[in-house]
Protein backbone atom coordinates (compact mmCIF):
# COMPACT_ATOMS: atom_id res chain seq x y z
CA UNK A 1 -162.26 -36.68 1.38
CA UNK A 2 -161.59 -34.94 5.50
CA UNK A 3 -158.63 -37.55 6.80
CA UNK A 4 -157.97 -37.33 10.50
CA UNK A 5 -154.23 -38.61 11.53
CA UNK A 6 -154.32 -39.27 15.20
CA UNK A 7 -150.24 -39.63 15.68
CA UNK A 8 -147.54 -38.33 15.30
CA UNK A 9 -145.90 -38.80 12.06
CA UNK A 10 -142.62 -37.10 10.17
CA UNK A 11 -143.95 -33.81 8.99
CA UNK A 12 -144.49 -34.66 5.52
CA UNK A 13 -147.44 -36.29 5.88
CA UNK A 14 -149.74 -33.62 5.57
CA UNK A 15 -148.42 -31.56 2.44
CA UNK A 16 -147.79 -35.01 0.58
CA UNK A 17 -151.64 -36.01 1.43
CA UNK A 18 -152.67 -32.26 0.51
CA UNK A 19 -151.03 -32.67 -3.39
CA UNK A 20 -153.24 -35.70 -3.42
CA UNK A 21 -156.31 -34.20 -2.67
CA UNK A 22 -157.32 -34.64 0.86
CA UNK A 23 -158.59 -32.19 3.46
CA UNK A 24 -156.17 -33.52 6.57
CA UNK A 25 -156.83 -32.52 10.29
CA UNK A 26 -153.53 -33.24 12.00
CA UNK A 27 -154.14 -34.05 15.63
CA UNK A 28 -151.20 -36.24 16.96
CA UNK A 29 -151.96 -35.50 20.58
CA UNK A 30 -156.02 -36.01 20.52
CA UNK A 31 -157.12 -38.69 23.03
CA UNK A 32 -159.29 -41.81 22.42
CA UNK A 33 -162.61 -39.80 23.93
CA UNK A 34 -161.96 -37.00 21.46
CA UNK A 35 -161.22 -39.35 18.83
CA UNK A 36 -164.66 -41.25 19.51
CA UNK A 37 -166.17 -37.48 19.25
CA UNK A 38 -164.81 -36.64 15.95
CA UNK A 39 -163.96 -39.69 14.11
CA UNK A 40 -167.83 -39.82 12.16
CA UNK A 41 -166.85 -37.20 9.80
CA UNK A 42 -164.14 -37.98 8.53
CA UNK A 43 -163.32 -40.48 5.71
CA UNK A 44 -160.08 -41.61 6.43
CA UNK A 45 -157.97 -42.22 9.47
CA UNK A 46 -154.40 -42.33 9.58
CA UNK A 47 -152.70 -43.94 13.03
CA UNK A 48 -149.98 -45.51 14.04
CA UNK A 49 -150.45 -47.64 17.50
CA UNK A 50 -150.77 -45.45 19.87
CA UNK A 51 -154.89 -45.91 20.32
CA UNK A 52 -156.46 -49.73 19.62
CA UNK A 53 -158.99 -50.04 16.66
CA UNK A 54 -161.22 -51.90 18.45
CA UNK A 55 -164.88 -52.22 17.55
CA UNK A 56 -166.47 -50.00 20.07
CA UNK A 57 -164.39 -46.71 18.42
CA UNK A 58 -165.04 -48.01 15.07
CA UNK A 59 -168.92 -47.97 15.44
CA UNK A 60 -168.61 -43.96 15.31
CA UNK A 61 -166.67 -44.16 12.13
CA UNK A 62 -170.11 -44.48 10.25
CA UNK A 63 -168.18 -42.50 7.12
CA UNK A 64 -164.74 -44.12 7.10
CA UNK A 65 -163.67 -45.59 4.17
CA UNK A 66 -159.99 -46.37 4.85
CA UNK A 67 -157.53 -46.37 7.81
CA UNK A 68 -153.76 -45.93 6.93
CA UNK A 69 -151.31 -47.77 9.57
CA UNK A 70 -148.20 -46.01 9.14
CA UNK A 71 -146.05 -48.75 9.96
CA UNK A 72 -146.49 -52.91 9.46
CA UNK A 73 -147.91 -54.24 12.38
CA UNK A 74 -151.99 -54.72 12.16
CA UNK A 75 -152.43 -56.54 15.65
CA UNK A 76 -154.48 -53.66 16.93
CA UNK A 77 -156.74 -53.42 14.39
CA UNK A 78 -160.39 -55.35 14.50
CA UNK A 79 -159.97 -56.71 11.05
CA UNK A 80 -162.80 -58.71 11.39
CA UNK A 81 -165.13 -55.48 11.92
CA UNK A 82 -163.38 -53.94 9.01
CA UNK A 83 -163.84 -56.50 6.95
CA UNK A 84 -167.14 -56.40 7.68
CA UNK A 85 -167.89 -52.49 6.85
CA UNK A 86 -166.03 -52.79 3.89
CA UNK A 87 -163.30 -50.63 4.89
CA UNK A 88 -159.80 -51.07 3.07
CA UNK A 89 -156.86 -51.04 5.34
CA UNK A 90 -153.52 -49.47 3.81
CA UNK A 91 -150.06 -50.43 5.89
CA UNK A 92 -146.10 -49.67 4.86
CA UNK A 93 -144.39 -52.58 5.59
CA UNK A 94 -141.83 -51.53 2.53
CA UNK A 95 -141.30 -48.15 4.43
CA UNK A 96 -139.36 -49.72 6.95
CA UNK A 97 -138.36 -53.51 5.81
CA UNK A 98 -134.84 -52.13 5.16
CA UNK A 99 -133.92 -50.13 8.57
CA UNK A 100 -135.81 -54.37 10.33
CA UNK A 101 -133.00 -55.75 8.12
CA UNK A 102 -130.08 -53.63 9.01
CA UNK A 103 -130.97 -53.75 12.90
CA UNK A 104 -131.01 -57.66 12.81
CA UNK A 105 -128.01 -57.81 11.13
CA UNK A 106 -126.75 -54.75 13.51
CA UNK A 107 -127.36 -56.81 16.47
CA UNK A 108 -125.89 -60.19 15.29
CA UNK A 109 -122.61 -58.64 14.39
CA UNK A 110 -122.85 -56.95 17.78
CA UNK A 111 -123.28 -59.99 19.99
CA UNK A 112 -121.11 -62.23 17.36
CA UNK A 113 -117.96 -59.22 18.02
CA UNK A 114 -119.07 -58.72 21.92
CA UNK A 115 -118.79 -55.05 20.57
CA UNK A 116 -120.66 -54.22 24.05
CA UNK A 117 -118.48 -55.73 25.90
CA UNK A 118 -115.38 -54.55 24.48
CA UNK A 119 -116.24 -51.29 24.18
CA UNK A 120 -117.34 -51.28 27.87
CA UNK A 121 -113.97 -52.45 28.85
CA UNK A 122 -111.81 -50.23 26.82
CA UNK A 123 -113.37 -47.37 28.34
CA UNK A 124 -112.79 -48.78 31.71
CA UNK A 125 -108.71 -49.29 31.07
CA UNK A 126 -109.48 -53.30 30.47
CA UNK A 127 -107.48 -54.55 27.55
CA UNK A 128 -108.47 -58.32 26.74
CA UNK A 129 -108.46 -59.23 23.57
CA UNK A 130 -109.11 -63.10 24.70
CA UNK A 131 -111.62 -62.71 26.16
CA UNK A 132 -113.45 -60.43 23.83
CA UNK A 133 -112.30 -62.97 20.96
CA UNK A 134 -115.19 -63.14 17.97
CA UNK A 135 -117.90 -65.84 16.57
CA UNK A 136 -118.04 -65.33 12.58
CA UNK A 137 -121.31 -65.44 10.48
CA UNK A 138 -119.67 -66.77 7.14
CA UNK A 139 -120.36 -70.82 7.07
CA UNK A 140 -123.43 -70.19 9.52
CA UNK A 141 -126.82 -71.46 8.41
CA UNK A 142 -129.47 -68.55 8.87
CA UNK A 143 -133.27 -69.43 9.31
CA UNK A 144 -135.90 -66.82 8.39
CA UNK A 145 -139.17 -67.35 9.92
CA UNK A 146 -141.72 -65.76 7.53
CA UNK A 147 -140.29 -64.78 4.32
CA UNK A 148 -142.76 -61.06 3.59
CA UNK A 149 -141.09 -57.93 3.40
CA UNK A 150 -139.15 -57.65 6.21
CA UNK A 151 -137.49 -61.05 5.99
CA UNK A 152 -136.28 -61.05 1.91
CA UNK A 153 -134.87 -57.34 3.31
CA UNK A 154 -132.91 -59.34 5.88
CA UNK A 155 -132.30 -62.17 3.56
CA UNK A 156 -130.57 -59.60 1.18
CA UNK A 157 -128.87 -58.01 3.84
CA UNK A 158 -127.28 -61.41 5.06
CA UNK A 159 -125.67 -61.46 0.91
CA UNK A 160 -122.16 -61.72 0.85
CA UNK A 161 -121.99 -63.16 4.46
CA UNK A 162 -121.12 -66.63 3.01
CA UNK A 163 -124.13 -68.06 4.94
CA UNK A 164 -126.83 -70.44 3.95
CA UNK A 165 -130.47 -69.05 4.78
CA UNK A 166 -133.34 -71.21 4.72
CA UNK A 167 -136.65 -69.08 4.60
CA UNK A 168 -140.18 -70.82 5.97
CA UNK A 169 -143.46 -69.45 5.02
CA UNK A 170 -146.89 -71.26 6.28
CA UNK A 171 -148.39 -69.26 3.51
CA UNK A 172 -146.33 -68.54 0.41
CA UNK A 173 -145.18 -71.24 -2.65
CA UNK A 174 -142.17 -71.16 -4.68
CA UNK A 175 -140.44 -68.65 -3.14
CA UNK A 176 -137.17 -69.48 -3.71
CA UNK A 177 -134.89 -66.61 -4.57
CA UNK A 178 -131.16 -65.72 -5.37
CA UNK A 179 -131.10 -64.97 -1.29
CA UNK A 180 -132.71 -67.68 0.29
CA UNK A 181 -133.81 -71.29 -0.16
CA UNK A 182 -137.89 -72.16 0.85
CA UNK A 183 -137.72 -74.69 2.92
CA UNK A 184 -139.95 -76.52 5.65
CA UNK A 185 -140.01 -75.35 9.11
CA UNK A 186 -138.21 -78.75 10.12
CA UNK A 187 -135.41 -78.06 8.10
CA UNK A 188 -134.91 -75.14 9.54
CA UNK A 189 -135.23 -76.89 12.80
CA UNK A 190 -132.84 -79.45 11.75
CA UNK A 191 -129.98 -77.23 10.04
CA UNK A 192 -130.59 -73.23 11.50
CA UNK A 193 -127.57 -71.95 13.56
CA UNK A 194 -129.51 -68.78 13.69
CA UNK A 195 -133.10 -68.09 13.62
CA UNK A 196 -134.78 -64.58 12.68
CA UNK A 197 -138.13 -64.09 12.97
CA UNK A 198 -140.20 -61.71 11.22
CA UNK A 199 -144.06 -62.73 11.26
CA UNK A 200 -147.03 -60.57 12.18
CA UNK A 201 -148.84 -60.61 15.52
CA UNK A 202 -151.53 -63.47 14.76
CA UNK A 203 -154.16 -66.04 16.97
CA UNK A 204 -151.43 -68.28 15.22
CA UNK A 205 -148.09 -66.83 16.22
CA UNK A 206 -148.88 -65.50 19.25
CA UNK A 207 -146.86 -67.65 22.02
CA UNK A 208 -145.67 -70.23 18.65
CA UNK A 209 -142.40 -70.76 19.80
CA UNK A 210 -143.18 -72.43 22.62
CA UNK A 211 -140.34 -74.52 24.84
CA UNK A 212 -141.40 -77.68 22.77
CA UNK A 213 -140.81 -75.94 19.37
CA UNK A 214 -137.55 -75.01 20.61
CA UNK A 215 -136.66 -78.00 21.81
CA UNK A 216 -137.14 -79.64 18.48
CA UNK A 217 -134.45 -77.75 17.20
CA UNK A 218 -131.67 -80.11 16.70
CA UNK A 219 -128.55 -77.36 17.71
CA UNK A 220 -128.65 -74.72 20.33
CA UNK A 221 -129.00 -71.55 18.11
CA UNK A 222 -128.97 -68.14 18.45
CA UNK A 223 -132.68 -66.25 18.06
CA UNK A 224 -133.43 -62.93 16.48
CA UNK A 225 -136.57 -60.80 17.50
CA UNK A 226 -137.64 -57.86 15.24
CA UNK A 227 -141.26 -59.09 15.17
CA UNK A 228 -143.25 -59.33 17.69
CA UNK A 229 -142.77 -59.85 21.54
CA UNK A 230 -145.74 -62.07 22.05
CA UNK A 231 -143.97 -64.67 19.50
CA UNK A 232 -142.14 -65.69 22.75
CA UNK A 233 -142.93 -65.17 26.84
CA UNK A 234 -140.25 -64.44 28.86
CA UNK A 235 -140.09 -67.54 30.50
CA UNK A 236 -139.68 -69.43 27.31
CA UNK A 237 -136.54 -66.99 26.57
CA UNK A 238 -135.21 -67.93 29.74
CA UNK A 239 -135.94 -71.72 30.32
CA UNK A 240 -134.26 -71.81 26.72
CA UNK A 241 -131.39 -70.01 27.65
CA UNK A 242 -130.60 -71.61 30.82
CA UNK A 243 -131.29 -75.32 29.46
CA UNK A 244 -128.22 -74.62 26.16
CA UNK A 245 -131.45 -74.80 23.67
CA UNK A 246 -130.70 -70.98 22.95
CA UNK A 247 -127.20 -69.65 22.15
CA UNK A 248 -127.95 -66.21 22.84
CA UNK A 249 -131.22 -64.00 21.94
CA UNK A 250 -131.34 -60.81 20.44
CA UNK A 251 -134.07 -58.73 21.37
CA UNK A 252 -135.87 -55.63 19.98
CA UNK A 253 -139.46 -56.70 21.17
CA UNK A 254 -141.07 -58.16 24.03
CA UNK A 255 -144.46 -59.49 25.15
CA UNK A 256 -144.32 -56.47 26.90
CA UNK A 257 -142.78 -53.45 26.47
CA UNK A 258 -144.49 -51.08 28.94
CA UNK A 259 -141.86 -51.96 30.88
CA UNK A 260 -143.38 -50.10 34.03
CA UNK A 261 -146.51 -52.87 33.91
CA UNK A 262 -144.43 -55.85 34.17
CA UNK A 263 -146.53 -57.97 36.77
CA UNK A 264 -144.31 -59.32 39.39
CA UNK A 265 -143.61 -62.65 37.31
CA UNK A 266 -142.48 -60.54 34.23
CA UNK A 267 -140.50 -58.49 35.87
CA UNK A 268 -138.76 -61.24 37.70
CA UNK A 269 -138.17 -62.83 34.09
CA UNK A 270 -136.58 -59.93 32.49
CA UNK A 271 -134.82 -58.98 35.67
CA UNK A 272 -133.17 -62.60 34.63
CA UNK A 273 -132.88 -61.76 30.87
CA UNK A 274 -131.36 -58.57 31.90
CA UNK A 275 -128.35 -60.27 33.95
CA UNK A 276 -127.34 -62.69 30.86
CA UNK A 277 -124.24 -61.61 28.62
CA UNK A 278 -125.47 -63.62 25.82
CA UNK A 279 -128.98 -61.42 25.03
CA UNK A 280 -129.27 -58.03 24.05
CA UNK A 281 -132.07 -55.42 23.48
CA UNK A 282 -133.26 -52.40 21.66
CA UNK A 283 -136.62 -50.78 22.59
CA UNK A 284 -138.57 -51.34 18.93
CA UNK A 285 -136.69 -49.71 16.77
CA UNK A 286 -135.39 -52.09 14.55
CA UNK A 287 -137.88 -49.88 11.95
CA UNK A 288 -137.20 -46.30 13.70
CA UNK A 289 -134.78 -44.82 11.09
CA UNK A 290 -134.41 -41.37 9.91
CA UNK A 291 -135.08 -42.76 6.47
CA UNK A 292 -137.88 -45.33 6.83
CA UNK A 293 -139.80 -42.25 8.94
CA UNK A 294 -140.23 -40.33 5.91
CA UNK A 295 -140.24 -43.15 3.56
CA UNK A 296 -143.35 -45.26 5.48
CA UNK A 297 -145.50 -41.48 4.46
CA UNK A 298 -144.51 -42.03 0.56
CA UNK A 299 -145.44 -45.88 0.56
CA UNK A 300 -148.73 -44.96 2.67
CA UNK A 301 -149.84 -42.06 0.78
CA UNK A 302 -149.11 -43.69 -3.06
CA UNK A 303 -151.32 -46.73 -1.95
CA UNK A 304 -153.79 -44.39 -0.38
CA UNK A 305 -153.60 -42.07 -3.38
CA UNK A 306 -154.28 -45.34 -5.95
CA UNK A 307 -157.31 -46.20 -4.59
CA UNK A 308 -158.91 -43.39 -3.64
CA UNK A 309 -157.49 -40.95 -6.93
């Protein structure tokens, strides 16, 4: 079976597919036209989300049998048209579910110590230990918006805290474990001090948190973003920030991260998001460990390997 990878991936990739049995062409730099070219003999395609898998590429894939996301999210993928062909779709959400855990708890601790801040200061000859004074976790009640891999690795992550986490999942029953309690979305509207989200890209999540949902929060809380920008606009961020309904917003996605394609009213809104103390960002890489590099090639290549032996 020929795979084609069409991204760059940690060099293990290839050898670890080779043992298995495939013929791989690695091509991490090959644009979408050459793609289009080559992709109807192979078998398999390996990507990450660099090039959409829209339908009008897929139609030359008259061979392919699988596609391998090496990562979690699937919102670039026409899963309708793969559905449809009857081609199985592999992803490694347990690759990287523990580097998304340790970055949300990375970046609460930061903004909670105003480690920033501080460590700005210090280096600037500013002593203030006042005004740098701390927010603890311990006694805090921590919602966890869809409760899949990456939110039971935060959940575990927040053991030992001393916090209360309620977990909400439109779509799982009884899951109730020794880190987190299944509850409804409105009690975690009613009781969250902090709310971490960690749903896929969806029809149905895209723009969910909307500022009614927000509002209907019954504390202003502090909001975690490992997910997906397009949860949450801008604005939304924003409005919620400046009206008290948001604490303070942790950011490591947003609706768009091409940062040089803002249009003027983005821009304006992250220009604003940008000036706040109480919000901080990383640029997607909650999952961009040493570790979960290599590790999202085992996970990918063991389900690949099972199905296709």
């Amino acid at each position: 079976m020929n795979i084609l990878i069409i991204d760059e991936m940690h060099t293990s990739i290839t050898p670890l597919l080779e043992k298995a049995g495939f013929k791989v062409d690695y091509c991490p730099k090959i644009t979408r036209k050459e793609i289009e070219e080559r992709i109807a003999g192979y078998e398999g395609l390996i990507i990450r989300s660099k090039t959409p898998m829209d339908r009008a590429l897929l139609e030359q894939a008259v061979k392919l049998k699988f596609i391998g996301r090496a990562g979690a999210g699937l919102d670039k993928i026409d899963m309708e048209y793969i559905d449809q062909k009857g081609i199985r779709l592999f992803h490694a959400p347990e690759g990287n579910r523990d580097a998304v855990g340790e970055h949300a708890i990375a970046m609460l601790l930061m903004l909670f110590n105003n480690l920033q801040k501080a460590d700005s200061e210090v280096r600037r000859g500013i002593w203030d230990r006042e005004g740098n004074r701390g927010e603890e976790l311990q006694g805090k009640t921590v919602g966890v918006f869809g409760y899949g891999n990456m939110g039971k690795a935060f959940a575990r992550r927040l053991n030992g805290f001393g916090v209360k986490v309620l977990a909400y999942d439109k779509y799982l029953e009884n899951y109730s474990d020794e880190y987190a309690k299944e509850a409804s979305f409105e009690e975690v509207q009613r009781e969250a001090d902090i709310l971490s989200i960690h749903v896929p890209l969806t029809p149905e999540t895209r723009n969910f948190f909307t500022e009614e949902v927000l509002s209907q929060f019954q504390k202003p809380f502090y909001l975690i973003n490992t997910a997906r920008g397009e949860v949450i606009s801008l604005d939304v961020l924003n409005q919620a920030l400046t009206q008290g309904v948001l604490k303070g917003a942790l950011l490591d996605v947003l609706e768009n991260e091409k940062l040089h394609t803002l249009t003027p009213a983005q821009k304006l809104s992250f220009e604003r998001l940008t000036a706040r103390d109480n919000v901080l960002f990383t640029p997607h890489i909650a999952g961009w460990t040493y570790q979960s590099y290599e590790k999202i090639n085992n996970v990918l290549v063991e389900k690949i390997s099972a199905e296709f032996p």
